[in-house]
Protein backbone atom coordinates (compact mmCIF):
# COMPACT_ATOMS: atom_id res chain seq x y z
CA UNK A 1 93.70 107.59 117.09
CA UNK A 2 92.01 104.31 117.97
CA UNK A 3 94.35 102.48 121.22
CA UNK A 4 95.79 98.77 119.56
CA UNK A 5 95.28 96.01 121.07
CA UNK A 6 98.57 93.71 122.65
CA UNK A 7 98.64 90.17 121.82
CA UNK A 8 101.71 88.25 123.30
CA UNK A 9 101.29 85.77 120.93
CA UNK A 10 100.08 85.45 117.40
CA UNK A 11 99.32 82.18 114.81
CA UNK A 12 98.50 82.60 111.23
CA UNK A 13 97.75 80.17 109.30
CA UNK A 14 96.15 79.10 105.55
CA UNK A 15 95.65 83.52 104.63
CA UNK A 16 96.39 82.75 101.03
CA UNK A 17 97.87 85.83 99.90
CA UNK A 18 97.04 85.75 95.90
CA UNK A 19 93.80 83.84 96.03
CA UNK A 20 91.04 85.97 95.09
CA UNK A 21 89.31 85.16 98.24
CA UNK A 22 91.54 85.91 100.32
CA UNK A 23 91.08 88.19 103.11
CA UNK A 24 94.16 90.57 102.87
CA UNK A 25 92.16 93.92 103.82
CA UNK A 26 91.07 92.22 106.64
CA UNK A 27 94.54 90.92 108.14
CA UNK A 28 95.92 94.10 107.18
CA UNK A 29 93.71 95.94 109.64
CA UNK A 30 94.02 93.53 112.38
CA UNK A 31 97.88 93.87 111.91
CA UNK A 32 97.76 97.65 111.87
CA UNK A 33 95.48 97.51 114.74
CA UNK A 34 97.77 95.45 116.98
CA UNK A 35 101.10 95.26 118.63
CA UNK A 36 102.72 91.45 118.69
CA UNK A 37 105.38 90.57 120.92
CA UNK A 38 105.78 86.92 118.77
CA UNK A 39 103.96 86.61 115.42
CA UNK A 40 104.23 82.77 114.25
CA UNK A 41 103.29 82.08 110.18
CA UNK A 42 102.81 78.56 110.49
CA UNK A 43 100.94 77.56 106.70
CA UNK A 44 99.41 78.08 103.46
CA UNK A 45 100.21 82.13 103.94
CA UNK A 46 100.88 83.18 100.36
CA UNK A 47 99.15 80.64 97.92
CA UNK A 48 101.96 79.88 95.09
CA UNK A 49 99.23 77.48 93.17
CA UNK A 50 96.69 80.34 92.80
CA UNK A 51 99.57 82.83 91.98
CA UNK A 52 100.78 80.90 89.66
CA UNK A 53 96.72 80.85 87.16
CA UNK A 54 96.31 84.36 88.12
CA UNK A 55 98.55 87.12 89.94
CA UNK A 56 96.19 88.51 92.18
CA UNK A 57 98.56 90.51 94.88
CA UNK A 58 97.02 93.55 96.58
CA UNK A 59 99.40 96.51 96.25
CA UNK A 60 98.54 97.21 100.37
CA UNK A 61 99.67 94.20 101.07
CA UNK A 62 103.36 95.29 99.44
CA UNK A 63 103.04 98.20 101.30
CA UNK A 64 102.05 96.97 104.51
CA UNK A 65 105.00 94.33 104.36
CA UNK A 66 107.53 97.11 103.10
CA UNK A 67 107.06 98.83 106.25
CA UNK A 68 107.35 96.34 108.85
CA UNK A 69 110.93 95.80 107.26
CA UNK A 70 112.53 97.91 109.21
CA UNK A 71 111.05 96.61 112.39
CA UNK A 72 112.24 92.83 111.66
CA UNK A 73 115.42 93.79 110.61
CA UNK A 74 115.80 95.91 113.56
CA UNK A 75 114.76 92.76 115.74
CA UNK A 76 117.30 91.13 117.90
């Protein structure tokens, strides 16, 4: 299994989750290929104009999301 990488700090910003160019395979493998200590979503991270002609929403995204849950709930 490939090591991940340790950022203390992450920003994300204008990903546009449901625009069909976003990205999402791509931040999905830099998520599952890191640990965060403080993960900051600072803009445009889903994009509710785009959803709203055209539901484009990437089932991994669901699933990626689903199972971080537990680890933000969990977070104190």
């Amino acid at each position: 299994m490939k090591q991940k990488i340790h950022y203390r700090t992450v920003w994300l910003s204008d990903i546009h989750l449901g625009c069909k160019d976003c990205k999402a395979e791509y931040l999905l493998d830099f998520l599952n290929n890191s640990t965060i200590d403080t993960l900051f979503l600072v803009g445009d991270i889903v994009d509710l104009w785009a959803l709203s002609k055209k539901f484009l929403w990437p089932a991994s995204i669901t699933q990626h999301f689903t199972s971080q849950t537990s680890l933000i709930a969990g977070y104190r």
